[in-house]
C-alpha atoms as a PDB file:
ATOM      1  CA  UNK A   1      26.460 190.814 -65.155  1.00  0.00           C
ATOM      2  CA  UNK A   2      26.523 194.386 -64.899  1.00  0.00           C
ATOM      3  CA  UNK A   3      24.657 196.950 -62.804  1.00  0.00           C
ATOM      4  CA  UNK A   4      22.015 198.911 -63.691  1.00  0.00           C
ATOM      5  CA  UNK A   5      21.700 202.696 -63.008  1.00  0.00           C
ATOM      6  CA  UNK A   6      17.836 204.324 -63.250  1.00  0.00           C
ATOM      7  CA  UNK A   7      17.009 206.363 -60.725  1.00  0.00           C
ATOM      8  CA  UNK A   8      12.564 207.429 -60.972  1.00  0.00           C
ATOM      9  CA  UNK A   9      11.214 210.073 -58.623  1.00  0.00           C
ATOM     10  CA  UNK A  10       8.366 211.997 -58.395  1.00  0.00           C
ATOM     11  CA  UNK A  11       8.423 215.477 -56.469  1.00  0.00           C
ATOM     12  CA  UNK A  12       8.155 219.302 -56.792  1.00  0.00           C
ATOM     13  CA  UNK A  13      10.351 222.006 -57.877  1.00  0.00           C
ATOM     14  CA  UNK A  14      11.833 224.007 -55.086  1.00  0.00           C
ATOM     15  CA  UNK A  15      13.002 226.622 -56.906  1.00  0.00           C
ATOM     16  CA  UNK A  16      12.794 228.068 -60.715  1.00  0.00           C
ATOM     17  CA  UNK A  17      14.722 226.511 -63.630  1.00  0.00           C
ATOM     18  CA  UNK A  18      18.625 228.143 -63.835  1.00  0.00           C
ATOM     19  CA  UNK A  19      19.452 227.502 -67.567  1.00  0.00           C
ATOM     20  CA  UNK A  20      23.193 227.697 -68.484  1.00  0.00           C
ATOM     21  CA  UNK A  21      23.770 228.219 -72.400  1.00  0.00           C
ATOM     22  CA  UNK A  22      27.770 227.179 -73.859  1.00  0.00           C
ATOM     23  CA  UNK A  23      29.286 228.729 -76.746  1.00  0.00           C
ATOM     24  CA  UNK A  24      27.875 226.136 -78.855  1.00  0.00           C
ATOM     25  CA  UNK A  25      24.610 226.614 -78.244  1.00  0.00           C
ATOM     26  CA  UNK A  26      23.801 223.844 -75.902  1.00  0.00           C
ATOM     27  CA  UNK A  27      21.571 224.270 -72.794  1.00  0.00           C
ATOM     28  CA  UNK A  28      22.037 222.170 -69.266  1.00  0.00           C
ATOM     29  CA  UNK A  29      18.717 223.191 -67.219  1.00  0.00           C
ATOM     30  CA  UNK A  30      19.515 222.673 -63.635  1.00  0.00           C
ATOM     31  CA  UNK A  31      16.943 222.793 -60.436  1.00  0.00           C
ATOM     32  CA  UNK A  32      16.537 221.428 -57.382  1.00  0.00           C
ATOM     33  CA  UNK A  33      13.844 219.023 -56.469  1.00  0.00           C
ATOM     34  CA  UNK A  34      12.214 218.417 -53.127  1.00  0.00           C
ATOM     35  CA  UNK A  35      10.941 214.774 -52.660  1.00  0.00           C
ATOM     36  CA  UNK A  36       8.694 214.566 -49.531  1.00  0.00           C
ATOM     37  CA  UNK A  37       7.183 211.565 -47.393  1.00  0.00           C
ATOM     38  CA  UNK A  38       4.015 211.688 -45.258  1.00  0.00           C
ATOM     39  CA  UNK A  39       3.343 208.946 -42.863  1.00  0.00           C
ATOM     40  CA  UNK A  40       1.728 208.542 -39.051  1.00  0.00           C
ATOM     41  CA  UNK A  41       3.559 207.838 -36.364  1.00  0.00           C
ATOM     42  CA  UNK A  42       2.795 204.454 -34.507  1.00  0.00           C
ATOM     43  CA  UNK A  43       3.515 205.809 -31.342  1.00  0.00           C
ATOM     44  CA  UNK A  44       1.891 208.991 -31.146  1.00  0.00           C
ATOM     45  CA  UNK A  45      -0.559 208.920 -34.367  1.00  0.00           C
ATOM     46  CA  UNK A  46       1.001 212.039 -35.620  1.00  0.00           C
ATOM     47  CA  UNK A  47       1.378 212.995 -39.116  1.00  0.00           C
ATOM     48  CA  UNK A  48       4.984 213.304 -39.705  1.00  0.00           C
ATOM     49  CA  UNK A  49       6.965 214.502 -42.602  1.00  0.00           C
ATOM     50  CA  UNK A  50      10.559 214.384 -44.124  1.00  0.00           C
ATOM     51  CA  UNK A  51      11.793 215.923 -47.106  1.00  0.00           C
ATOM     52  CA  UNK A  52      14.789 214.753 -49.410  1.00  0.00           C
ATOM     53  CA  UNK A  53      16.281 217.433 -51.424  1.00  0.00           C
ATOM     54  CA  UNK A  54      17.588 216.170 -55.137  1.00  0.00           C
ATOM     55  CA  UNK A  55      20.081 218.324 -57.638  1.00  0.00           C
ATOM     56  CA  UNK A  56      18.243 217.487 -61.118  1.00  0.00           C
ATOM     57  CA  UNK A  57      20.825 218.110 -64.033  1.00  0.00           C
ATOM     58  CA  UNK A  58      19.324 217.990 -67.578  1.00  0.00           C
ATOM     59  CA  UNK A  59      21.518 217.567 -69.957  1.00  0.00           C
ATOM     60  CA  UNK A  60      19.080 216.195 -72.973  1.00  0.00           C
ATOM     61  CA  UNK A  61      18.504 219.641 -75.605  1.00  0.00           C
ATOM     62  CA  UNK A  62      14.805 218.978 -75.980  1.00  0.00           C
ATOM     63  CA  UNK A  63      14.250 218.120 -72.814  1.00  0.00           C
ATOM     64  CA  UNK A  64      16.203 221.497 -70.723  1.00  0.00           C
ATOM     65  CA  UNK A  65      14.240 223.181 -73.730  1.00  0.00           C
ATOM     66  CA  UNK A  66      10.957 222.132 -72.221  1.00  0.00           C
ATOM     67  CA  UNK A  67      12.146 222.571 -68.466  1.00  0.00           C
ATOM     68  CA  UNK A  68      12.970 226.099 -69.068  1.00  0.00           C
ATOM     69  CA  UNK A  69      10.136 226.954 -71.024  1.00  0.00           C
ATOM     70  CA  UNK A  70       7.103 225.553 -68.478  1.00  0.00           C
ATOM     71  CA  UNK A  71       8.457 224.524 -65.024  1.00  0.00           C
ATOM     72  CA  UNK A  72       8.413 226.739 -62.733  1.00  0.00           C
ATOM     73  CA  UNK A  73       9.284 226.982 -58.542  1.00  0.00           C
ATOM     74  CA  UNK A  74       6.491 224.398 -57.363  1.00  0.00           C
ATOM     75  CA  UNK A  75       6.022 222.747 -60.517  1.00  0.00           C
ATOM     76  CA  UNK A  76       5.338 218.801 -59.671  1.00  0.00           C
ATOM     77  CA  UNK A  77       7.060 216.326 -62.011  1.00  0.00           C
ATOM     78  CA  UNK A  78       8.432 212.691 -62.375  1.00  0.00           C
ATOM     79  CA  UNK A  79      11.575 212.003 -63.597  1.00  0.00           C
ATOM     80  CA  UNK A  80      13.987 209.370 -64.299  1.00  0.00           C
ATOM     81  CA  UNK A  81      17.782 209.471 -65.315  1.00  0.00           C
ATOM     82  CA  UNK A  82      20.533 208.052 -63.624  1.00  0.00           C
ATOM     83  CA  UNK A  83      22.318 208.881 -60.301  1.00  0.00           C
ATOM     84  CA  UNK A  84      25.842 210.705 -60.399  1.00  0.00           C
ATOM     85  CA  UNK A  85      28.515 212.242 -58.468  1.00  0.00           C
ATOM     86  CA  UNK A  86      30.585 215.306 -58.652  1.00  0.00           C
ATOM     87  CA  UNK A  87      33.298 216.548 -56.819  1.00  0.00           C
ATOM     88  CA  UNK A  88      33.862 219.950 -56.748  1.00  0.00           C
ATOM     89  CA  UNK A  89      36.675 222.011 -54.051  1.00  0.00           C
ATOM     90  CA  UNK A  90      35.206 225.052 -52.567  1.00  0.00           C
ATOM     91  CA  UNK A  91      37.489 227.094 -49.770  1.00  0.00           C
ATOM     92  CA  UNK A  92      40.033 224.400 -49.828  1.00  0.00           C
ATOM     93  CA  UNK A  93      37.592 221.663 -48.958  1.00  0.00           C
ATOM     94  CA  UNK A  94      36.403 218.735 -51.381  1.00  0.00           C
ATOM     95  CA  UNK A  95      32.870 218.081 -51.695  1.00  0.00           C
ATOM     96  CA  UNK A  96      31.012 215.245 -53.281  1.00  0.00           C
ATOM     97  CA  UNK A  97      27.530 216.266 -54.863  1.00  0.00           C
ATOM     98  CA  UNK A  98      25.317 213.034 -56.089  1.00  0.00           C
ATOM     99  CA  UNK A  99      22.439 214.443 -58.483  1.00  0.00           C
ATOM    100  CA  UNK A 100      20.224 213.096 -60.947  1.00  0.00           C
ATOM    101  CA  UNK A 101      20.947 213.711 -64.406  1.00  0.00           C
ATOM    102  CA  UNK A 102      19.122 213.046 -67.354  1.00  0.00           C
ATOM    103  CA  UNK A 103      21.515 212.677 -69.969  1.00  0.00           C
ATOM    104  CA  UNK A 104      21.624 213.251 -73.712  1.00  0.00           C
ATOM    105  CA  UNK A 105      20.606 209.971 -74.629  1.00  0.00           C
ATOM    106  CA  UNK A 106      18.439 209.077 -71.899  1.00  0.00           C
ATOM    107  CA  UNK A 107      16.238 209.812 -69.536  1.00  0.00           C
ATOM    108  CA  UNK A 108      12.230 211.643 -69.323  1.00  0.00           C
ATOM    109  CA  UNK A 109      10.952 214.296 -67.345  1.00  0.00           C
ATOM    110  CA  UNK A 110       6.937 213.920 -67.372  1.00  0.00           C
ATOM    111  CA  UNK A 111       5.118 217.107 -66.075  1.00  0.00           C
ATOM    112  CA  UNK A 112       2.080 216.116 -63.504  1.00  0.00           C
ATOM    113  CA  UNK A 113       0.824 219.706 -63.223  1.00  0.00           C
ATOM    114  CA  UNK A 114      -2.772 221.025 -65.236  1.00  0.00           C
ATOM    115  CA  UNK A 115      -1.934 224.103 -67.551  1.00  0.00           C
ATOM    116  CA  UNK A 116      -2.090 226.341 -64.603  1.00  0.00           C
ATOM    117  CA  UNK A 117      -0.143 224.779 -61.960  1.00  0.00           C
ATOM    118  CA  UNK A 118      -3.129 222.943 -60.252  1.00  0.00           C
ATOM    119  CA  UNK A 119      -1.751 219.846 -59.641  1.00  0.00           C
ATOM    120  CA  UNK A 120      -4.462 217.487 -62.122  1.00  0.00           C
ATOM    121  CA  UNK A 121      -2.671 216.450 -65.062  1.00  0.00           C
ATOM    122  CA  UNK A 122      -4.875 217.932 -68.272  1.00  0.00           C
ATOM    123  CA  UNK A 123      -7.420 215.333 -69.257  1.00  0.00           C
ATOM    124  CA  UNK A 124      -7.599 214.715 -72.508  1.00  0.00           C
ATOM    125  CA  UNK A 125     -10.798 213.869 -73.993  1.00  0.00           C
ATOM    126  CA  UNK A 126      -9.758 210.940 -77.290  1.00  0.00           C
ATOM    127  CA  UNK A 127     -11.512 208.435 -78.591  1.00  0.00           C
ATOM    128  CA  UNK A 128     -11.156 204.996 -77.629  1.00  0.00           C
ATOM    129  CA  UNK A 129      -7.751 203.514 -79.176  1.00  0.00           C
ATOM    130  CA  UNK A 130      -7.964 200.619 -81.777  1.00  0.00           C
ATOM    131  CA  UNK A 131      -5.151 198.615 -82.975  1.00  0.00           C
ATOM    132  CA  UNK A 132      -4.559 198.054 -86.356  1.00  0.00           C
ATOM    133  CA  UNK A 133      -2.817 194.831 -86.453  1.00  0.00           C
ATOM    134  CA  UNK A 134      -3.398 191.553 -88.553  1.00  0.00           C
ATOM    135  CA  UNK A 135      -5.715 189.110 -87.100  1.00  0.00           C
ATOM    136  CA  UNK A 136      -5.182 185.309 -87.214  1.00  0.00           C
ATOM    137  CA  UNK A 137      -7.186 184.937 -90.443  1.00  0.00           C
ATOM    138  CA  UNK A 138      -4.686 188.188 -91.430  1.00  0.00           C
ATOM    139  CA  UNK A 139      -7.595 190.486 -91.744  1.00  0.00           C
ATOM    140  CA  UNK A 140      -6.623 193.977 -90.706  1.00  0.00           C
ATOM    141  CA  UNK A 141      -8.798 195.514 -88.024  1.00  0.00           C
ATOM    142  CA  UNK A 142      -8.899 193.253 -85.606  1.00  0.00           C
ATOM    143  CA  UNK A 143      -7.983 193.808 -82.017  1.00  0.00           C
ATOM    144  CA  UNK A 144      -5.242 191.347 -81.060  1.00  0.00           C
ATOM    145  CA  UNK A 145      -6.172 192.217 -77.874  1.00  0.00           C
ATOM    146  CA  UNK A 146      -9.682 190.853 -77.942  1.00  0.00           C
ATOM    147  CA  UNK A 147      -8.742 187.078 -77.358  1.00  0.00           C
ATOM    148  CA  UNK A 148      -6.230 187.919 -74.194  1.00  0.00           C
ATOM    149  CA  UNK A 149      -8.515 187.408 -71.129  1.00  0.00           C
ATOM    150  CA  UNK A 150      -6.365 190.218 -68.976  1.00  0.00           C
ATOM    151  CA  UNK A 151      -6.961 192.616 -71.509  1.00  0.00           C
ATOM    152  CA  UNK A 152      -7.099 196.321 -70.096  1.00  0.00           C
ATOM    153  CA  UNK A 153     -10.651 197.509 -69.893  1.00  0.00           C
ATOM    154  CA  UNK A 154      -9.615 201.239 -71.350  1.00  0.00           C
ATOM    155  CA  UNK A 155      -8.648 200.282 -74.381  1.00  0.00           C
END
């Protein structure tokens, strides 16, 4: 049985996108994203507050493509992408890094922010979706969802 290594997080840019282009025309899009937690204190009834900082490493073209063309220092996003370390030696000193990288064949970065940075993810107005699927008399057009009794009510 082997392990499995997905790593999804939600939180907001803390600074603007640094984009590093190679020789070969690749891009890796790095940033640094701040995850926060809000919660009351049982003692006091306080509103408390911690804040995880996360290196974000995108390595996918299309994706660093997209990160360095819209987000932006407070831009809120969820990603997912697995969890990896570097070690790097700085003044004699090893240091171990653990950041989240979304790789070339994997990973998603979803952006949660409106056009303008307001937080609301842009509604969309569509019609209501209808599957195209053979029924059980093989008819097309009928919804195979129609006869599951948990059927979501947006469809």
């Amino acid at each position: 049985m082997s392990d499995t290594n997905v790593f999804v997080c939600t939180g907001r840019l803390g600074g603007d996108v640094n984009v590093k282009t190679f020789q070969d025309g690749n891009k890796v899009a790095n940033f640094n994203l701040a995850i926060g937690e809000q919660w009351k204190s049982r003692d006091t009834g306080e509103k408390q507050e911690r804040t995880l900082w996360l290196n974000v490493s995108i390595q996918n073209q299309g994706i660093a493509k997209v990160a360095e063309q819209y987000l932006k220092k407070g831009s809120r996003v969820s990603i997912a992408g697995k969890l990896q370390s570097r070690e790097y030696e700085k003044d004699g000193q090893k240091h171990t890094v653990i950041e989240l990288v979304i790789s070339p064949y994997g990973g998603s970065l979803t952006m949660l922010d409106g056009p303008s940075g307001d937080s609301q993810p842009r509604q969309q107005e569509r019609a209501p979706a209808r599957h195209m699927a053979a029924g059980p008399s093989g008819a097309f057009g009928s919804d195979p969802l129609d006869d599951i009794p948990f059927a979501p009510e947006w469809r």
